[in-house]
Protein backbone atom coordinates (compact mmCIF):
# COMPACT_ATOMS: atom_id res chain seq x y z
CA UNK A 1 -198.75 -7.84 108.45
CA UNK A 2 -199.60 -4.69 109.84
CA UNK A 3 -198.95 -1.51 108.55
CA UNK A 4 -195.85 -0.95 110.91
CA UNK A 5 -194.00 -3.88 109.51
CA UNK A 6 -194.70 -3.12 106.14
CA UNK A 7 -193.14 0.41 106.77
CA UNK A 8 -190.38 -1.51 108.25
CA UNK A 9 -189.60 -3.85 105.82
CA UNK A 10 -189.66 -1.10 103.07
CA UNK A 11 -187.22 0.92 105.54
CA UNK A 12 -185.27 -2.03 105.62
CA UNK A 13 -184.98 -2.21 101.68
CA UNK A 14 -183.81 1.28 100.55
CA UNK A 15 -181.16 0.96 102.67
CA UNK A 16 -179.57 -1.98 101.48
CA UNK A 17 -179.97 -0.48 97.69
CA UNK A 18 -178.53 2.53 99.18
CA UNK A 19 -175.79 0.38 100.47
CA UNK A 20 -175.93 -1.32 97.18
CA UNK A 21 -175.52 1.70 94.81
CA UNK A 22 -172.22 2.86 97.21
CA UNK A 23 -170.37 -0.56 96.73
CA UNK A 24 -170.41 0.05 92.80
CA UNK A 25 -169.91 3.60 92.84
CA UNK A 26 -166.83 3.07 95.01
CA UNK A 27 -165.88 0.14 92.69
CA UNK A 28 -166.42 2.20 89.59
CA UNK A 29 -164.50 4.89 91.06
CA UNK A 30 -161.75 2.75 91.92
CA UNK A 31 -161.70 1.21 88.74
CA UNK A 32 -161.63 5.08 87.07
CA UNK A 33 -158.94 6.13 89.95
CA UNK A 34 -156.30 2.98 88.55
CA UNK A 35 -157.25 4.31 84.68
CA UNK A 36 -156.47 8.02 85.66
CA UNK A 37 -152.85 6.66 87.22
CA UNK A 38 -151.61 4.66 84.10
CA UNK A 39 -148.17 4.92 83.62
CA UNK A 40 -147.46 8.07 80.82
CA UNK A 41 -144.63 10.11 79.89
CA UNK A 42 -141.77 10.17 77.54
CA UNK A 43 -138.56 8.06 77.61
CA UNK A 44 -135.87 8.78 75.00
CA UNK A 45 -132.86 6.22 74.71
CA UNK A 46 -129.72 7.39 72.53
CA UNK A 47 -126.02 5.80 72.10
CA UNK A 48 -124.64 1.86 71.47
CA UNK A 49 -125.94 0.40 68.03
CA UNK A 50 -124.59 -2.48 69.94
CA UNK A 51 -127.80 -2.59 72.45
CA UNK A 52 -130.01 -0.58 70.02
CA UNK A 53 -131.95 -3.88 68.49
CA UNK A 54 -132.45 -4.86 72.19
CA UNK A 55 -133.70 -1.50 73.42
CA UNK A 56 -135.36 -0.97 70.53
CA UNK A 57 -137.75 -4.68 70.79
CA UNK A 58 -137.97 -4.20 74.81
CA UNK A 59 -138.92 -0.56 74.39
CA UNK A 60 -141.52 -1.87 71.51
CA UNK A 61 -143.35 -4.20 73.79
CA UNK A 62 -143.24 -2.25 76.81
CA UNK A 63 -145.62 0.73 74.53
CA UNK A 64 -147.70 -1.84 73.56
CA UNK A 65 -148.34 -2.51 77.74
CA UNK A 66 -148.23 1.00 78.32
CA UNK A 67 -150.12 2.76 75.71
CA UNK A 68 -149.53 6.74 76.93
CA UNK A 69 -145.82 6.19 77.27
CA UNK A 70 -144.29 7.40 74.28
CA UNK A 71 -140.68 5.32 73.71
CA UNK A 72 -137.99 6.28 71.47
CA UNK A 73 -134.34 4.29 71.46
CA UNK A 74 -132.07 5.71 68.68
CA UNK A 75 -128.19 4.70 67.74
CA UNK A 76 -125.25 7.06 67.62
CA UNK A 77 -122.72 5.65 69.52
CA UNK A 78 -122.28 5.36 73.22
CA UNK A 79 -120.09 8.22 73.57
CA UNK A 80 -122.92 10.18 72.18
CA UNK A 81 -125.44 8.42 74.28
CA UNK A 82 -123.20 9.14 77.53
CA UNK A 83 -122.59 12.67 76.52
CA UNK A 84 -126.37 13.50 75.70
CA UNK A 85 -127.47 11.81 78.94
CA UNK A 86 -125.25 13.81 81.42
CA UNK A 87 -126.17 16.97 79.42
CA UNK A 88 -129.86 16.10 80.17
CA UNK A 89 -130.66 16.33 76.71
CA UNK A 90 -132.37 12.15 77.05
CA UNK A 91 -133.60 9.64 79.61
CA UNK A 92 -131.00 7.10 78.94
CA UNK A 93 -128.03 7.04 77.70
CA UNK A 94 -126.65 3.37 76.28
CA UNK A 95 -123.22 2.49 76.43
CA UNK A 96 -121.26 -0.69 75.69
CA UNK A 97 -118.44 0.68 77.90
CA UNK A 98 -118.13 2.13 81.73
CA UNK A 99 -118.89 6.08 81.77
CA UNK A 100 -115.52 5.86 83.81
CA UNK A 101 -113.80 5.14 80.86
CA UNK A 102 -115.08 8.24 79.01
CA UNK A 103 -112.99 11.09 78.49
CA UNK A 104 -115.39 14.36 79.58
CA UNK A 105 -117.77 12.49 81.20
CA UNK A 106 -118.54 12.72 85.21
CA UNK A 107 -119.09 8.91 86.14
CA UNK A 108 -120.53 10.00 90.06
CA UNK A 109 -123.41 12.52 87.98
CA UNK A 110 -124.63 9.05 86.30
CA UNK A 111 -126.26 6.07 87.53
CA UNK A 112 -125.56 2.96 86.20
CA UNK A 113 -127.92 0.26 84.86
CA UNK A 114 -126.62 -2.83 83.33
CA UNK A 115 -129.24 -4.92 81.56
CA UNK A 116 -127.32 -6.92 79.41
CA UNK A 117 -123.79 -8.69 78.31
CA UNK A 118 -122.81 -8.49 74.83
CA UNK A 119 -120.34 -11.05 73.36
CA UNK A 120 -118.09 -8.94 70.10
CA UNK A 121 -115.75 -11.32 67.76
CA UNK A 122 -113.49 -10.09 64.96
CA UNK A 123 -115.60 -10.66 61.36
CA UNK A 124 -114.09 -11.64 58.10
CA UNK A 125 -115.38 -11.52 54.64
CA UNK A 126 -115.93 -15.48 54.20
CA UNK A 127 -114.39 -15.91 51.02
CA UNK A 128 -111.27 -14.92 53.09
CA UNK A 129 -110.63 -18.58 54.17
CA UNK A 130 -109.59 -17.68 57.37
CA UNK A 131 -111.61 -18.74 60.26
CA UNK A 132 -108.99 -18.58 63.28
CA UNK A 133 -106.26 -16.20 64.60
CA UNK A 134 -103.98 -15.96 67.42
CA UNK A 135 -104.68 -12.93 69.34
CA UNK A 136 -101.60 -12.06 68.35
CA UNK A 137 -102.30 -12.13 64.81
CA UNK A 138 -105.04 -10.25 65.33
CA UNK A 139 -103.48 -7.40 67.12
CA UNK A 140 -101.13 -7.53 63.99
CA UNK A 141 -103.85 -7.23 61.64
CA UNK A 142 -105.18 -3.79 63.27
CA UNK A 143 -102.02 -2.62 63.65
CA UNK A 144 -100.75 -2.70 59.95
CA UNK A 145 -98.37 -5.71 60.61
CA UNK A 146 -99.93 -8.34 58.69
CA UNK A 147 -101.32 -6.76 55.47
CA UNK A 148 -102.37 -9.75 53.58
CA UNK A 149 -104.64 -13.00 54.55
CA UNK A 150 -101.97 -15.54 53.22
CA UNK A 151 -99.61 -14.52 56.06
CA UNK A 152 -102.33 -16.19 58.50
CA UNK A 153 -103.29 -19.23 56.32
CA UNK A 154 -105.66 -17.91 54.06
CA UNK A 155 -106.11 -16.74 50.43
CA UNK A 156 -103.64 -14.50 48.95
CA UNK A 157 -105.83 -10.80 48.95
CA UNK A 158 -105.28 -8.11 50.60
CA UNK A 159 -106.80 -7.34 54.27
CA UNK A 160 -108.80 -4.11 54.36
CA UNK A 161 -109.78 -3.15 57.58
CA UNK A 162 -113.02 -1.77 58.79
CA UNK A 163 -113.08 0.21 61.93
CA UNK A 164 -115.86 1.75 64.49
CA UNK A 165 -115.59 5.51 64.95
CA UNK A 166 -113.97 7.57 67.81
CA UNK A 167 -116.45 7.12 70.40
CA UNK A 168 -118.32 3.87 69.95
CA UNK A 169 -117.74 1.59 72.63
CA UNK A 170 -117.75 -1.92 70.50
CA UNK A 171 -114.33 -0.39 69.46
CA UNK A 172 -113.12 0.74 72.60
CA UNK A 173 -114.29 -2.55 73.98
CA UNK A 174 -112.01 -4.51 71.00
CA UNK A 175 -109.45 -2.67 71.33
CA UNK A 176 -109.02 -2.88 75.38
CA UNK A 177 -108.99 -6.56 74.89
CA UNK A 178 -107.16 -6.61 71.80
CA UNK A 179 -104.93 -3.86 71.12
CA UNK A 180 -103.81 -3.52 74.91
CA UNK A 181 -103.17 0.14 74.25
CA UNK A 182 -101.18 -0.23 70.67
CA UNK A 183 -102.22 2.40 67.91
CA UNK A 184 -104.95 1.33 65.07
CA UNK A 185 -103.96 1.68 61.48
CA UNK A 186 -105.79 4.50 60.02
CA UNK A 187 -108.63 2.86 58.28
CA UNK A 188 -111.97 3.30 57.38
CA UNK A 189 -114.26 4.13 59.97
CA UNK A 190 -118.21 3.31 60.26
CA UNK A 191 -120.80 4.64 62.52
CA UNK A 192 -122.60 1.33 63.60
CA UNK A 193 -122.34 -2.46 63.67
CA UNK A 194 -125.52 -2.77 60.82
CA UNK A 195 -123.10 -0.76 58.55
CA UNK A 196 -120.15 -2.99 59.30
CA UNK A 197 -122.30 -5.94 59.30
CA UNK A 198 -122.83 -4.84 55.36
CA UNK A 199 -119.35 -3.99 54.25
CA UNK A 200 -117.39 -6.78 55.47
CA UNK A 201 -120.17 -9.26 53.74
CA UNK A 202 -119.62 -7.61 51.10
CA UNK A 203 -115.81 -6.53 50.73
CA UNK A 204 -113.29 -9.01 49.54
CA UNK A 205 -110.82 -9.46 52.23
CA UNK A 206 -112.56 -6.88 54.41
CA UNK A 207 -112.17 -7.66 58.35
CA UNK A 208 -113.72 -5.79 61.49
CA UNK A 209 -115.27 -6.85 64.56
CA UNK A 210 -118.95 -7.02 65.41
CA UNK A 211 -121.39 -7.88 68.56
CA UNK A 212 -123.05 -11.87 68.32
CA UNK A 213 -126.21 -9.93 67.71
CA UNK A 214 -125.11 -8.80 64.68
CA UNK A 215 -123.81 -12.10 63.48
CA UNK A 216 -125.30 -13.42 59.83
CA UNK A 217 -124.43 -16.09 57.18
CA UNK A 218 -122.69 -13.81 54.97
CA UNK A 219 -120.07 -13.65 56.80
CA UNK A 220 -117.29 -15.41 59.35
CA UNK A 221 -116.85 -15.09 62.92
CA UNK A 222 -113.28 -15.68 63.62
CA UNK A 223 -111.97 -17.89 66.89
CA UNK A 224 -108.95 -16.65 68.90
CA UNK A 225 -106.22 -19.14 69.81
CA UNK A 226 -109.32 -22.16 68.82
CA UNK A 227 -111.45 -20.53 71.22
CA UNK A 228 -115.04 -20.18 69.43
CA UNK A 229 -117.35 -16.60 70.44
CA UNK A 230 -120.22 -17.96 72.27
CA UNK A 231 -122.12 -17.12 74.99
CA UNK A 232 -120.90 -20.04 77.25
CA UNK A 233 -117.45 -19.06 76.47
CA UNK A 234 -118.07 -15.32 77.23
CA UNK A 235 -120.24 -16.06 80.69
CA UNK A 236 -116.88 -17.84 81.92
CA UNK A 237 -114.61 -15.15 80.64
CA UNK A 238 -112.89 -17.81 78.23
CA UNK A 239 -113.94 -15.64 75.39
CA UNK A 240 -112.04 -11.95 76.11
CA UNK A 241 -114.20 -9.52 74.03
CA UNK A 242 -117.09 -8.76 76.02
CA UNK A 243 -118.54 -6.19 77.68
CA UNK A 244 -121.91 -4.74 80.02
CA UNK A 245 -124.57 -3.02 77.96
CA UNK A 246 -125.42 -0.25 80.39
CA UNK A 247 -128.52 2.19 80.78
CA UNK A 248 -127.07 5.46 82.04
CA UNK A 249 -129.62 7.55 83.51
CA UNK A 250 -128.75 11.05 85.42
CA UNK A 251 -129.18 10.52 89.11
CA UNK A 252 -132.18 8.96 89.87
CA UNK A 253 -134.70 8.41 87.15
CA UNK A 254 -138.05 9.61 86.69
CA UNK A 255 -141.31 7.43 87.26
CA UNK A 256 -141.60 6.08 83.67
CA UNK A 257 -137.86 5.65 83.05
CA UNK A 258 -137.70 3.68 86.27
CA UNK A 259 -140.47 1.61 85.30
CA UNK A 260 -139.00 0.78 81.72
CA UNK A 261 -135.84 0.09 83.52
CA UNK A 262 -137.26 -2.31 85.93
CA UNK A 263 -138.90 -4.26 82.99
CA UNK A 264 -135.17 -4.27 81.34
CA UNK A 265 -134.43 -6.53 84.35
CA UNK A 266 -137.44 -8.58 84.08
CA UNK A 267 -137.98 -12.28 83.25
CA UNK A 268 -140.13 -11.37 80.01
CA UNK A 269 -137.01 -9.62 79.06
CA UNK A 270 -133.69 -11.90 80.63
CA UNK A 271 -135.18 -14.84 80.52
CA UNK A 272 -136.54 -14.86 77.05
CA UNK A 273 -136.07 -11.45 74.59
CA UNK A 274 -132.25 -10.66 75.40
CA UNK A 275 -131.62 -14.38 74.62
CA UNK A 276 -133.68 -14.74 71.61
CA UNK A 277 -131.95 -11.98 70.08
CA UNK A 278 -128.20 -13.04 70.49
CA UNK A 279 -127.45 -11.22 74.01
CA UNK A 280 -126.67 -12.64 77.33
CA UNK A 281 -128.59 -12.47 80.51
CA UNK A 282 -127.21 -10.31 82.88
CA UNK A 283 -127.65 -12.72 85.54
CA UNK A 284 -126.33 -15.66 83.39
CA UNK A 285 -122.24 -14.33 84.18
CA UNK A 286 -120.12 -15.84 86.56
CA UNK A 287 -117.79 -13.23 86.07
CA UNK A 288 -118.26 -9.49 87.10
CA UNK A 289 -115.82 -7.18 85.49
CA UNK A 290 -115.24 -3.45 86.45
CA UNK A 291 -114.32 -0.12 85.03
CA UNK A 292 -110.59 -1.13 84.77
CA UNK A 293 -111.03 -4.18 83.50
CA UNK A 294 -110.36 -6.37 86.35
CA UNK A 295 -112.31 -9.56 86.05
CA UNK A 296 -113.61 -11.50 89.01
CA UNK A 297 -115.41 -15.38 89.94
CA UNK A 298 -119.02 -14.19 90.81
């Protein structure tokens, strides 16, 4: 070979390293670029202790995917939650009920995301004996009419009634369906559905109502007119006491909320987490129902 090959040849080689080296510097830099753009931010989520176990276990495993996104989902009601979300003061604001249906709140400043159905069932202490009720009955019961559990077939004790606050949805929810615009004895009030969950377990004759996600052995979900709370009975509207779990955000939501939202509606979530944990899929109703309570075949 003579010494202009050899030159050549050599030519030949430092190029294709050179070529070499730019392939994994641009794949290094690539692979530093998609680091650099990892999703980060902060996403606060206040209001219904009705969604908060849901929001709580989504928002848990969607930190653990996206470790610079700092996730925080906290109770309070979803009067607060709609309240703190149109004054800007969080990301999301969680509501069993339509921000329509909110006194003081401006429905067209919001935008709606539902991510979930939650069934709600009166509760009764279960040494009550009572395990149905007309609907009737039960609008007695809340209303001061029936005052004792032997008047609807059960032991003879004294009904004490547990209520929601002012402002939680889970009551506004029962009480659409229930009450049909009657009054409410004055009665104890409680701020969330774990307290609830423990006093009525606890409290002879004690009765209140409760979402399926809080339901537990210690005490008894009550049937209207023989119809039993489940979540085939709710996706067909034969159960009555049911309602969206929304995600309020104002106007259009930022990057991170958007992308926590979208995971809300994902299969990891509908298909497996809001079922596991005593919610329905939103895309498991063949009803829709809107603000006013009109119900309609999907």
């Amino acid at each position: 070979m003579n010494k202009g090959s050899k030159l050549a040849m050599g030519i030949a080689t430092i190029s294709l390293l050179l070529v070499g080296c730019g392939k994994a510097t641009s794949s290094t830099s690539s692979k530093s670029s998609s680091s650099s753009e990892a999703l980060s931010g902060k996403v606060t989520a206040v209001g219904s202790t009705a969604l908060q176990p849901l929001a709580a276990k989504a928002g848990a495993n969607f930190q653990s995917k996206n470790s610079k996104v700092n996730l925080t989902v906290q109770g309070g009601g979803s009067g607060t939650g709609l309240s703190q979300v149109q004054a800007g003061a969080v990301s999301i604001g969680n509501s069993d009920i339509f921000a329509e249906e909110k006194d003081g709140i401006k429905a067209d400043k919001l935008t709606d995301h539902k991510v979930a159905v939650v069934g709600m069932a009166p509760v009764v202490n279960k040494d009550t004996g009572v395990k149905n009720l007309k609907m009737a009955q039960l609008k007695q019961i809340f209303t001061g009419k029936i005052t004792n559990w032997k008047e609807v077939g059960g032991k003879d004790q004294k009904i004490v009634i547990v209520n929601r606050a002012q402002g939680s949805g889970t009551r506004a929810t029962f009480e659409n369906a229930v009450l049909k615009g009657a009054t409410a004895i004055k009665s104890q009030e409680q701020d969330s559905n774990g307290a609830v969950q423990k006093i009525v377990s606890s409290t002879p004759g004690a009765v209140s109502y409760l979402a399926f996600s809080y339901f537990t052995n210690k005490l008894q979900a009550v049937s209207i007119d023989n119809v039993t709370p489940t979540d085939n009975n709710v996706e067909n509207n034969k159960w009555k006491i049911w309602s969206y779990e929304h995600m309020y955000t104002k106007g259009t939501p930022d990057k991170v909320t958007a992308a926590f939202l979208k995971y809300m509606d994902s299969k990891t979530v509908q298909d497996s987490l809001v079922k596991d944990m005593g919610y329905i899929s939103i895309h498991d109703m063949k009803v829709t129902k809107d603000a006013k309570g009109t119900v309609t075949q999907s």
